[in-house]
PDB file of N, CA and C in Angstrom:
ATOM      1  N   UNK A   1       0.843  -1.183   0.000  1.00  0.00           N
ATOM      2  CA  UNK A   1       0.000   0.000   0.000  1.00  0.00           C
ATOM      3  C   UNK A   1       0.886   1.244   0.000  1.00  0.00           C
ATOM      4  N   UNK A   2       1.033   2.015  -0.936  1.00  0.00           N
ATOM      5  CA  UNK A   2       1.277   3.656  -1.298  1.00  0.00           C
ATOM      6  C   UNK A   2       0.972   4.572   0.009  1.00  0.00           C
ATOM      7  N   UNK A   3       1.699   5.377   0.425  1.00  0.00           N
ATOM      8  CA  UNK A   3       1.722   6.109   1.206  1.00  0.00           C
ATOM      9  C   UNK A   3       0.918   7.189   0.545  1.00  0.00           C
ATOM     10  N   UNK A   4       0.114   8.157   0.881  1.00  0.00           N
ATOM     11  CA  UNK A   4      -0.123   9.231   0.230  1.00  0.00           C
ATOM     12  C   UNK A   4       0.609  10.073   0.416  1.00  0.00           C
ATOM     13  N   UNK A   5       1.084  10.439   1.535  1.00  0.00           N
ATOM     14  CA  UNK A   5       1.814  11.737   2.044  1.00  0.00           C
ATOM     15  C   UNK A   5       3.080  11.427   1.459  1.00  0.00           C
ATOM     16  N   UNK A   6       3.706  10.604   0.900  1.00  0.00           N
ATOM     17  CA  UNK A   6       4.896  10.143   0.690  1.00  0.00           C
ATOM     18  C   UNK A   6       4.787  10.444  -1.246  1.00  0.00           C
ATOM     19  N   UNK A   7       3.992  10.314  -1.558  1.00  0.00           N
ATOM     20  CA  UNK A   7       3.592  10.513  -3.207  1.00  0.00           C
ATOM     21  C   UNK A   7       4.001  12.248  -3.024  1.00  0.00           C
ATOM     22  N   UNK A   8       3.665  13.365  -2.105  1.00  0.00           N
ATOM     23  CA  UNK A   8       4.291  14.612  -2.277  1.00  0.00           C
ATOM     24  C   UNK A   8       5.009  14.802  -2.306  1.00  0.00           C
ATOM     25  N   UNK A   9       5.470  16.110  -3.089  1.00  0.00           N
ATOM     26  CA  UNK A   9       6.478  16.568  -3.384  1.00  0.00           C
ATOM     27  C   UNK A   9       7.094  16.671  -1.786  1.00  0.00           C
ATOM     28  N   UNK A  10       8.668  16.561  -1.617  1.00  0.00           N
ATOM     29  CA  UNK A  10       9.276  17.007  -0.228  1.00  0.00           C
ATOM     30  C   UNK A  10       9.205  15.970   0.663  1.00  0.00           C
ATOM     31  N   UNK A  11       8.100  15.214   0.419  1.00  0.00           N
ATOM     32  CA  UNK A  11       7.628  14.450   2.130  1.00  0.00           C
ATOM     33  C   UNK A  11       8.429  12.748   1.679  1.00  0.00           C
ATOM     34  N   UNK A  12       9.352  12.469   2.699  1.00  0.00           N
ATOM     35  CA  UNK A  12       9.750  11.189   2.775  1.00  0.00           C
ATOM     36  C   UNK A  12       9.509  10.446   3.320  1.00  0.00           C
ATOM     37  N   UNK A  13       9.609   9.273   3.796  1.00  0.00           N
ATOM     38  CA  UNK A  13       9.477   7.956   4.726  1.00  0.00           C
ATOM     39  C   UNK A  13       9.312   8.586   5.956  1.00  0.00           C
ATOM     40  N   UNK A  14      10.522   9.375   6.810  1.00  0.00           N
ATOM     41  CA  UNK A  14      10.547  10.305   7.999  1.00  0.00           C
ATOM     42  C   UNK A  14       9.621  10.834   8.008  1.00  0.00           C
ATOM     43  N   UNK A  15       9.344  12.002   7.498  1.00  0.00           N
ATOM     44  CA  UNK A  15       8.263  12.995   7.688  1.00  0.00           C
ATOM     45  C   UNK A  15       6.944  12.447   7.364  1.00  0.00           C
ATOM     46  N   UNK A  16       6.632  11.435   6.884  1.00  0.00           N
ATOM     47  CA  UNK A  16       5.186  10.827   6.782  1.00  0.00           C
ATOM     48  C   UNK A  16       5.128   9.986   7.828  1.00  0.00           C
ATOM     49  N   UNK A  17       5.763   9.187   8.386  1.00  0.00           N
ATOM     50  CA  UNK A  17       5.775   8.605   9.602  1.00  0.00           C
ATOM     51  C   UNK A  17       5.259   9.822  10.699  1.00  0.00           C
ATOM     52  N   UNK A  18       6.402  11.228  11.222  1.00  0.00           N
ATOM     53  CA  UNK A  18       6.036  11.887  11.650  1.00  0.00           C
ATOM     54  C   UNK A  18       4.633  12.806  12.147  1.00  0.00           C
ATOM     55  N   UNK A  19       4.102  12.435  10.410  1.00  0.00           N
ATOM     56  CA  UNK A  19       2.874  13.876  10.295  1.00  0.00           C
ATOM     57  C   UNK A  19       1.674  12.461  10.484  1.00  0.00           C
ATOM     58  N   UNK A  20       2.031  10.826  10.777  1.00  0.00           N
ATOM     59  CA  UNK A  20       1.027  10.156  10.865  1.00  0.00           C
ATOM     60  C   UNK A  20       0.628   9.780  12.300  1.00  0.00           C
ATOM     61  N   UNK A  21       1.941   9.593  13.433  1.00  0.00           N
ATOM     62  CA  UNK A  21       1.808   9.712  14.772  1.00  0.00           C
ATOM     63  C   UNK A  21       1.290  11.309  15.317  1.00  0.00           C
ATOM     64  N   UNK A  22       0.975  12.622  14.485  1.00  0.00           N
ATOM     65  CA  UNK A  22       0.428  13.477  14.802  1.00  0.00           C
ATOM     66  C   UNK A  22      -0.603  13.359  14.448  1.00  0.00           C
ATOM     67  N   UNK A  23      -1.115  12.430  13.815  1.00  0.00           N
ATOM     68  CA  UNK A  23      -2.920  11.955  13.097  1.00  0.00           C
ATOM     69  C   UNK A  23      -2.942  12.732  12.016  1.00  0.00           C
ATOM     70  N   UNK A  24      -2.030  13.067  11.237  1.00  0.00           N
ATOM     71  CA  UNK A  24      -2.331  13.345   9.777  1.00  0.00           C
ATOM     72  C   UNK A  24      -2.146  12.302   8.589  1.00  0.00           C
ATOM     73  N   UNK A  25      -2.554  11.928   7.973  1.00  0.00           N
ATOM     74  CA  UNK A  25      -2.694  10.814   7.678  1.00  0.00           C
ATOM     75  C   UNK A  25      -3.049  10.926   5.794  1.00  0.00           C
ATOM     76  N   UNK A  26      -3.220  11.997   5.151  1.00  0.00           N
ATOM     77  CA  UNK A  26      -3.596  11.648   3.659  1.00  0.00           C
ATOM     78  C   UNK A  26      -3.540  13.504   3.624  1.00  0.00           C
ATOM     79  N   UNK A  27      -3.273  13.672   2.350  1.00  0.00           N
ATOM     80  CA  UNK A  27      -3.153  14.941   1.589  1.00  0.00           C
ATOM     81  C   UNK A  27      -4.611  16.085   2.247  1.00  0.00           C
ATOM     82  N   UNK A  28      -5.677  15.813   2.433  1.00  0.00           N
ATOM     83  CA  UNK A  28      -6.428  16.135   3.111  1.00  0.00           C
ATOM     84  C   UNK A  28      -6.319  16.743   4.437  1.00  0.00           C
ATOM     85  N   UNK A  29      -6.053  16.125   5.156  1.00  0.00           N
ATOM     86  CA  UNK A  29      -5.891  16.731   6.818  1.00  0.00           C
ATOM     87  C   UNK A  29      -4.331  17.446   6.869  1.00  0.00           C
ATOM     88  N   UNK A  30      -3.222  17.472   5.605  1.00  0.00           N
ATOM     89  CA  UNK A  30      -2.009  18.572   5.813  1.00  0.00           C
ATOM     90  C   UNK A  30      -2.709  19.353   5.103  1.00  0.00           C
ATOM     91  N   UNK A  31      -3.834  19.571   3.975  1.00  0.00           N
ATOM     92  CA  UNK A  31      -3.771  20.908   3.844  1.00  0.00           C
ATOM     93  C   UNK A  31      -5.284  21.659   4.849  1.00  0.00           C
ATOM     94  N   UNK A  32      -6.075  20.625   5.292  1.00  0.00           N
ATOM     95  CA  UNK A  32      -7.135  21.134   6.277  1.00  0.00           C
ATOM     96  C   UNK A  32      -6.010  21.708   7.461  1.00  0.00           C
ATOM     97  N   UNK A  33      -5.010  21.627   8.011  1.00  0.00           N
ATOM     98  CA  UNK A  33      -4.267  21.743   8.794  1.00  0.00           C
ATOM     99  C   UNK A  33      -3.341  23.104   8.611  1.00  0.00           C
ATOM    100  N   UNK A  34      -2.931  23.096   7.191  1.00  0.00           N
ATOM    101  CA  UNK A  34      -2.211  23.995   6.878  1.00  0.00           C
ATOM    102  C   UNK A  34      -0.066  23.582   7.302  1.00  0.00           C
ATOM    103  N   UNK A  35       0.862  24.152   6.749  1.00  0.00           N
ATOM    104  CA  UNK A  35       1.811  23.901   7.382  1.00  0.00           C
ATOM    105  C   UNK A  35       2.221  24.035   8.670  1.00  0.00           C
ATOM    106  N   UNK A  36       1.916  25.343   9.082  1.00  0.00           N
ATOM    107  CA  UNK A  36       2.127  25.451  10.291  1.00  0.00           C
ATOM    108  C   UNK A  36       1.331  24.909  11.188  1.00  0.00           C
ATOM    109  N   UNK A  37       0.689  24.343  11.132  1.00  0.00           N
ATOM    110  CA  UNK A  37      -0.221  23.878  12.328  1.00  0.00           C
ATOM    111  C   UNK A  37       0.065  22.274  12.263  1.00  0.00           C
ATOM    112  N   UNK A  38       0.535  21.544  11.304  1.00  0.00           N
ATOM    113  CA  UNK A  38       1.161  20.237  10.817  1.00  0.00           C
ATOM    114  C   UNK A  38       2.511  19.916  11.604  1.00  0.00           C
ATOM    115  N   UNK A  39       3.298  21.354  11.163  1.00  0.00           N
ATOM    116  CA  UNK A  39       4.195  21.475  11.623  1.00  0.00           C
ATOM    117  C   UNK A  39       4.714  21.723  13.262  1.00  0.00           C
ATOM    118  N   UNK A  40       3.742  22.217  13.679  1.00  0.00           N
ATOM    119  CA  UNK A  40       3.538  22.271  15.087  1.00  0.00           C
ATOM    120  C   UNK A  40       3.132  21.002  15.949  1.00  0.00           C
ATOM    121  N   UNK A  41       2.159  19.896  15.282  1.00  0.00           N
ATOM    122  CA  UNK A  41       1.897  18.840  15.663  1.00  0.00           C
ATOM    123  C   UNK A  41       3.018  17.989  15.850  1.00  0.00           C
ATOM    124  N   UNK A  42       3.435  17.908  14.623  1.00  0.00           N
ATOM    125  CA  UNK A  42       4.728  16.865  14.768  1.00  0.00           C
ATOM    126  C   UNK A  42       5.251  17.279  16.181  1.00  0.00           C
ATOM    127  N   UNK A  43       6.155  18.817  16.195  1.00  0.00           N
ATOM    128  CA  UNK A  43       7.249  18.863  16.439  1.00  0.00           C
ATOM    129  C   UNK A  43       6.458  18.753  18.266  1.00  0.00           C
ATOM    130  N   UNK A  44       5.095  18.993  18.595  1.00  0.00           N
ATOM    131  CA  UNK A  44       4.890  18.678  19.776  1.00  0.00           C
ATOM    132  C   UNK A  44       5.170  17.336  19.938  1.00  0.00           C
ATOM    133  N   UNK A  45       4.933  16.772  19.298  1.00  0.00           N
ATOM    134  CA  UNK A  45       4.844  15.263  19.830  1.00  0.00           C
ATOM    135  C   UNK A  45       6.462  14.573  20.098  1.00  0.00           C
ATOM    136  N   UNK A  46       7.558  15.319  20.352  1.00  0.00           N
ATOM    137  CA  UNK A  46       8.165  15.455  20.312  1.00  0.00           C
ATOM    138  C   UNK A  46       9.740  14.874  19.588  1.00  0.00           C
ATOM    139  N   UNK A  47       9.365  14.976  18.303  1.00  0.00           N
ATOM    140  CA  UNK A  47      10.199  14.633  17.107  1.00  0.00           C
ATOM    141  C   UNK A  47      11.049  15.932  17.087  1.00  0.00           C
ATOM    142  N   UNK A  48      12.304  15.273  16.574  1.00  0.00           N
ATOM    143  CA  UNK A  48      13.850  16.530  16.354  1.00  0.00           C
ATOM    144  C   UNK A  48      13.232  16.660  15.037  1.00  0.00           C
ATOM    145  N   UNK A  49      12.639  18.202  15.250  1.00  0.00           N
ATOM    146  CA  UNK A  49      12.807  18.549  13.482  1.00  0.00           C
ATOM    147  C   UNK A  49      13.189  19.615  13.544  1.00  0.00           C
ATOM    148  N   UNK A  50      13.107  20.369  12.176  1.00  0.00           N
ATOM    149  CA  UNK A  50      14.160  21.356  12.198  1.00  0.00           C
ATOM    150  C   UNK A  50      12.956  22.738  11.071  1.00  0.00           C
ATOM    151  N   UNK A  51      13.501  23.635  10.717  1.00  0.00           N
ATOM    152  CA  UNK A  51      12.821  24.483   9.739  1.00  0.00           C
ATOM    153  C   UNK A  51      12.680  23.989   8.266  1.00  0.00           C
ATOM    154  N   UNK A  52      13.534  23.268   8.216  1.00  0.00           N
ATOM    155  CA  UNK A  52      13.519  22.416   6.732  1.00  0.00           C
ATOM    156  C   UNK A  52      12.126  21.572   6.881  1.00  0.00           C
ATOM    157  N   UNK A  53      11.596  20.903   7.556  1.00  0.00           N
ATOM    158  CA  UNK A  53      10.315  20.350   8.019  1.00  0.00           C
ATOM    159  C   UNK A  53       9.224  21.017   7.599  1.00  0.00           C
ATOM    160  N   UNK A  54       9.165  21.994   8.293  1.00  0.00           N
ATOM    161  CA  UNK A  54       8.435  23.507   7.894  1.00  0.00           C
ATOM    162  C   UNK A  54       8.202  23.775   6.354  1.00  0.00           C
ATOM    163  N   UNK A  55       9.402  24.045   5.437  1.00  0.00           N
ATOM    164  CA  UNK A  55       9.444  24.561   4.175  1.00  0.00           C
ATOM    165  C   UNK A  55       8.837  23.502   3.033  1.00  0.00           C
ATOM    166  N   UNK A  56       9.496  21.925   3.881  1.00  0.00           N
ATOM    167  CA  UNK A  56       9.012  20.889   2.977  1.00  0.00           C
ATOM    168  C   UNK A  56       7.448  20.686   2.929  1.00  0.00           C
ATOM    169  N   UNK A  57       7.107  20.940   4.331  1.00  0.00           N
ATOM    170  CA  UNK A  57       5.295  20.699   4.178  1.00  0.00           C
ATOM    171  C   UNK A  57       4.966  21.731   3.337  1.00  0.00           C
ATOM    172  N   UNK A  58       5.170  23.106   3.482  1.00  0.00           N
ATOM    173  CA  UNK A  58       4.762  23.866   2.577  1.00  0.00           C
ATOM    174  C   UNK A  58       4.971  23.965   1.226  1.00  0.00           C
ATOM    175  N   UNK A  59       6.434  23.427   0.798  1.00  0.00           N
ATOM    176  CA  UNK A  59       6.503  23.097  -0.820  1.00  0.00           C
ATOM    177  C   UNK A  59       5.205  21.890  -1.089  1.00  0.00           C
ATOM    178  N   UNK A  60       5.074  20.676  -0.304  1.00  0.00           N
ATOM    179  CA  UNK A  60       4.869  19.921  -0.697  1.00  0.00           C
ATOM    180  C   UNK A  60       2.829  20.097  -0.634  1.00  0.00           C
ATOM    181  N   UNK A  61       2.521  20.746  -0.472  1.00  0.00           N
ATOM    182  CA  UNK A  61       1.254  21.691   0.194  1.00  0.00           C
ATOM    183  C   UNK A  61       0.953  22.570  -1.534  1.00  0.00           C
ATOM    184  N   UNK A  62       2.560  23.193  -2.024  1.00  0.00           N
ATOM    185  CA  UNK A  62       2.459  23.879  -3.018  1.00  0.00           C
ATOM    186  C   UNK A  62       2.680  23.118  -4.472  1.00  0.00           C
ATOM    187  N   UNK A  63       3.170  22.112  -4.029  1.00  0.00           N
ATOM    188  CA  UNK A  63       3.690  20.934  -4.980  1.00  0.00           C
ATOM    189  C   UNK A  63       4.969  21.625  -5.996  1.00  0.00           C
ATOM    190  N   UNK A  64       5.975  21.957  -4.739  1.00  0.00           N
ATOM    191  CA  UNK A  64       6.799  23.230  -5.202  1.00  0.00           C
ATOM    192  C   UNK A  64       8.726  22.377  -4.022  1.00  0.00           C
ATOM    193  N   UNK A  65       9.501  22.501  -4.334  1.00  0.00           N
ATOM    194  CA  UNK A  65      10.647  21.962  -3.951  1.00  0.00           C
ATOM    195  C   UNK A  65      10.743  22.641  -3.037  1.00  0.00           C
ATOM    196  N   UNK A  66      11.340  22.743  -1.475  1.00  0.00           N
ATOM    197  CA  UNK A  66      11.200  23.652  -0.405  1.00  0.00           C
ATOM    198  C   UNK A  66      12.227  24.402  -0.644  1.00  0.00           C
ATOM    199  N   UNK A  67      13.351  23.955  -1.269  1.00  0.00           N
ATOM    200  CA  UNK A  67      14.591  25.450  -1.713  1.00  0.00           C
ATOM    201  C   UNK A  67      14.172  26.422  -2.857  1.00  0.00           C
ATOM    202  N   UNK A  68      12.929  25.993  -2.944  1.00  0.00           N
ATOM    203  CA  UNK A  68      12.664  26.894  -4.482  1.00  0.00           C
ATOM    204  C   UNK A  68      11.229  27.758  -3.857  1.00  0.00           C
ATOM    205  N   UNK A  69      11.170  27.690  -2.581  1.00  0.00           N
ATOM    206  CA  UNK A  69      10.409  28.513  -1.899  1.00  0.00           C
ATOM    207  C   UNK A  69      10.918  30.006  -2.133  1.00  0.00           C
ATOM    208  N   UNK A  70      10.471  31.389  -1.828  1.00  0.00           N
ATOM    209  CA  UNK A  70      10.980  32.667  -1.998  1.00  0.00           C
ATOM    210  C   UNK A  70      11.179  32.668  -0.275  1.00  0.00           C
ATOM    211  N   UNK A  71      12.302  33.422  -0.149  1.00  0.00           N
ATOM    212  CA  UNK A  71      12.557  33.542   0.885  1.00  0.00           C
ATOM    213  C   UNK A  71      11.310  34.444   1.711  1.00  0.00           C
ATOM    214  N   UNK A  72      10.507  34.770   0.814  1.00  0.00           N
ATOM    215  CA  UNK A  72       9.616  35.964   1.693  1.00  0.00           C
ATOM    216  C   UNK A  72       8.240  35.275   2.330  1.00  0.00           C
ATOM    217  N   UNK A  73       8.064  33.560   1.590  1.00  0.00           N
ATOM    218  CA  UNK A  73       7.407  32.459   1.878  1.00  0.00           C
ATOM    219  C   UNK A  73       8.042  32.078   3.356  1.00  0.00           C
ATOM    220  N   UNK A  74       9.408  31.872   3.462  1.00  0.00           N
ATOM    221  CA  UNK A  74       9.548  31.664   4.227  1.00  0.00           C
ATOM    222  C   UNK A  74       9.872  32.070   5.568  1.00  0.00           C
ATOM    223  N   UNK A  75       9.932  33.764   5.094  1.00  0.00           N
ATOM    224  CA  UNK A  75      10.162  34.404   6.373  1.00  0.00           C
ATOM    225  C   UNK A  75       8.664  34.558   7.074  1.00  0.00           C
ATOM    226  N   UNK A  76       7.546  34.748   6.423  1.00  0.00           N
ATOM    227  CA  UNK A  76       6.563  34.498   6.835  1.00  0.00           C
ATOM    228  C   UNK A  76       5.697  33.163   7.330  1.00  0.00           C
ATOM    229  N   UNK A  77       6.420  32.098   6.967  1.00  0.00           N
ATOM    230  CA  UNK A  77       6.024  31.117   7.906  1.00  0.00           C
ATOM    231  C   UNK A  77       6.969  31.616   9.240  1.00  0.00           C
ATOM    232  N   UNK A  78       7.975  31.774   9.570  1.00  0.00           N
ATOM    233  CA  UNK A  78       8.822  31.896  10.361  1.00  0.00           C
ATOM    234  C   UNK A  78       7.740  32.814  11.325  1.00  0.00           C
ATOM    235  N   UNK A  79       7.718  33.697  10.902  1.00  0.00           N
ATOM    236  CA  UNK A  79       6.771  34.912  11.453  1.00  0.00           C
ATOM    237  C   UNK A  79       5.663  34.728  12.161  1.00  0.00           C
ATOM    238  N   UNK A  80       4.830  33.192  11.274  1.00  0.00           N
ATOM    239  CA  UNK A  80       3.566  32.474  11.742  1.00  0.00           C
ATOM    240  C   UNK A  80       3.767  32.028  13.012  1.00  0.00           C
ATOM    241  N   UNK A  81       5.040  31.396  12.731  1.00  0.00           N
ATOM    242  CA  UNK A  81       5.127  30.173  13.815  1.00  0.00           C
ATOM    243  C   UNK A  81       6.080  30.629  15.070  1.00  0.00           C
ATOM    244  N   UNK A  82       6.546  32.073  15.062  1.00  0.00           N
ATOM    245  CA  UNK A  82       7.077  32.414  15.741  1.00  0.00           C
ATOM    246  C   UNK A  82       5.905  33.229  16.925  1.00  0.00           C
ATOM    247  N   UNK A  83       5.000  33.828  16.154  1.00  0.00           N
ATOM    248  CA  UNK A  83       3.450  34.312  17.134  1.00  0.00           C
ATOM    249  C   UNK A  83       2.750  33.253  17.307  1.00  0.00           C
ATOM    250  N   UNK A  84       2.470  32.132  17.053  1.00  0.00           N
ATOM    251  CA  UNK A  84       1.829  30.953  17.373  1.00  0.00           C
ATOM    252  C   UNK A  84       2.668  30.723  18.646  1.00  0.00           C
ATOM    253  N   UNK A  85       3.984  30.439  18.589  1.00  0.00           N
ATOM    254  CA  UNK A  85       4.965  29.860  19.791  1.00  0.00           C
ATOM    255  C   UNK A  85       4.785  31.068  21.111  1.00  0.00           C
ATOM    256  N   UNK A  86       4.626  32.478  20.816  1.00  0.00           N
ATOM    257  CA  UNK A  86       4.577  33.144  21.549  1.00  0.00           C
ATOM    258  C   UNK A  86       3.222  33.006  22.480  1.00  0.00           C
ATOM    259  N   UNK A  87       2.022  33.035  21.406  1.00  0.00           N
ATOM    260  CA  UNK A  87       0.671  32.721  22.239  1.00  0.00           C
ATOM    261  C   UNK A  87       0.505  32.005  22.951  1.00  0.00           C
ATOM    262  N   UNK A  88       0.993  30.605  22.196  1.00  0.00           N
ATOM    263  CA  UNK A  88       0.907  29.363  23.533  1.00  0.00           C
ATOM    264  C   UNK A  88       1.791  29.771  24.749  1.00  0.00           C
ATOM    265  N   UNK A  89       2.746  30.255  24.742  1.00  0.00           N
ATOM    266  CA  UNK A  89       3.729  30.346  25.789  1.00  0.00           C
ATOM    267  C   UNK A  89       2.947  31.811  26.815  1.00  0.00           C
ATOM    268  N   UNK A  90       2.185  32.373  26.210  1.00  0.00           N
ATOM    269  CA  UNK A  90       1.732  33.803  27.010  1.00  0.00           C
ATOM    270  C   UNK A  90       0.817  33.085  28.203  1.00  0.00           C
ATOM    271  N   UNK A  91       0.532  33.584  29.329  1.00  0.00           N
ATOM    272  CA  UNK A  91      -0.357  32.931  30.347  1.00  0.00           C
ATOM    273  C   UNK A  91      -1.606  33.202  29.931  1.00  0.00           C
ATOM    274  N   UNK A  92      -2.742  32.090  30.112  1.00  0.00           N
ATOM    275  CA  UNK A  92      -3.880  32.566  29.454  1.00  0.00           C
ATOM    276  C   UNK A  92      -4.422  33.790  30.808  1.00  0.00           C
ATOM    277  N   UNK A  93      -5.514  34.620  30.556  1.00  0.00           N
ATOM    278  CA  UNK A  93      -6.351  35.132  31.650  1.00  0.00           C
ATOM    279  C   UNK A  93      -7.152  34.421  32.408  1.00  0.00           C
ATOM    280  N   UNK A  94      -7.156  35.221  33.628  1.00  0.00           N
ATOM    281  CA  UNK A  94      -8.314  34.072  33.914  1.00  0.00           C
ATOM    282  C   UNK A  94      -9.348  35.017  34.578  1.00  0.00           C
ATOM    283  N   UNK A  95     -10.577  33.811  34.801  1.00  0.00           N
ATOM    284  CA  UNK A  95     -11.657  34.671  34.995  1.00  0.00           C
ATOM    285  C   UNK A  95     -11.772  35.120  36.503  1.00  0.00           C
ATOM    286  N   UNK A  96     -11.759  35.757  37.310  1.00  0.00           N
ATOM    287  CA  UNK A  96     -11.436  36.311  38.679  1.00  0.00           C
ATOM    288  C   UNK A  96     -12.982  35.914  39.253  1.00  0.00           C
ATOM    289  N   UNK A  97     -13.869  36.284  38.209  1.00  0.00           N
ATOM    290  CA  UNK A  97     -15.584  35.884  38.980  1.00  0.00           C
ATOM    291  C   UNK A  97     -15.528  34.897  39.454  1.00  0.00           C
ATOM    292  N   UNK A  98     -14.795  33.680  38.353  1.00  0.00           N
ATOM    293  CA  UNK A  98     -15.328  32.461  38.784  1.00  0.00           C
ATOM    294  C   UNK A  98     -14.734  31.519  39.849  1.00  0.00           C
ATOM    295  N   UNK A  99     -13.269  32.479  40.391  1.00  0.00           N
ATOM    296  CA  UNK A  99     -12.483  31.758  41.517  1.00  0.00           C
ATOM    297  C   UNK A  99     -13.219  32.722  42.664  1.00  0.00           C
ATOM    298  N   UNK A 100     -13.889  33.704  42.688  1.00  0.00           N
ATOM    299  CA  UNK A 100     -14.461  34.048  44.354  1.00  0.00           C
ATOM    300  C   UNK A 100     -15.281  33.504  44.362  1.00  0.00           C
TER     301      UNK A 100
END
């Protein structure tokens, strides 16, 4: 049986293994997901990946080689995933009514 995620452009044996223990599983749920949010799954679950990870879901999202990305593609994922990392890390509020 054919991998689907593995038929994209970028995505290998590694990274489809990866994006399948995060429950992504077919061309469908990486682009319902988007890169960065794919990319965030994996790397929670705690797999060594790197920004190349990042560029490949998104070439492979674009059906585009991840070095042949424009750098301005990629400074803006950077950008994404750098305010995503910040939000989660900010303390949420909390509601003061509901602790008196």
């Amino acid at each position: 049986m054919e991998d689907e995620l593995q038929q994209m452009k970028n995505l290998g044996k590694t990274s489809a293994q990866w994006l399948h223990a995060a429950g992504i599983h077919n061309e469908a749920d990486l682009r319902r997901l988007g890169a960065i949010h794919a990319y965030r799954a994996v790397k929670t679950r705690g797999f060594r990946t790197s920004k190349v990870l990042l560029y490949a879901i998104e070439g492979a999202l674009l059906d585009q080689h991840w070095c042949d990305l424009p750098l301005e593609v990629k400074a803006s994922l950077n950008k994404q995933l750098t305010g995503l990392d910040k939000e989660a890390a900010r303390p949420h509020a909390i509601d003061v009514e509901k602790i008196v």
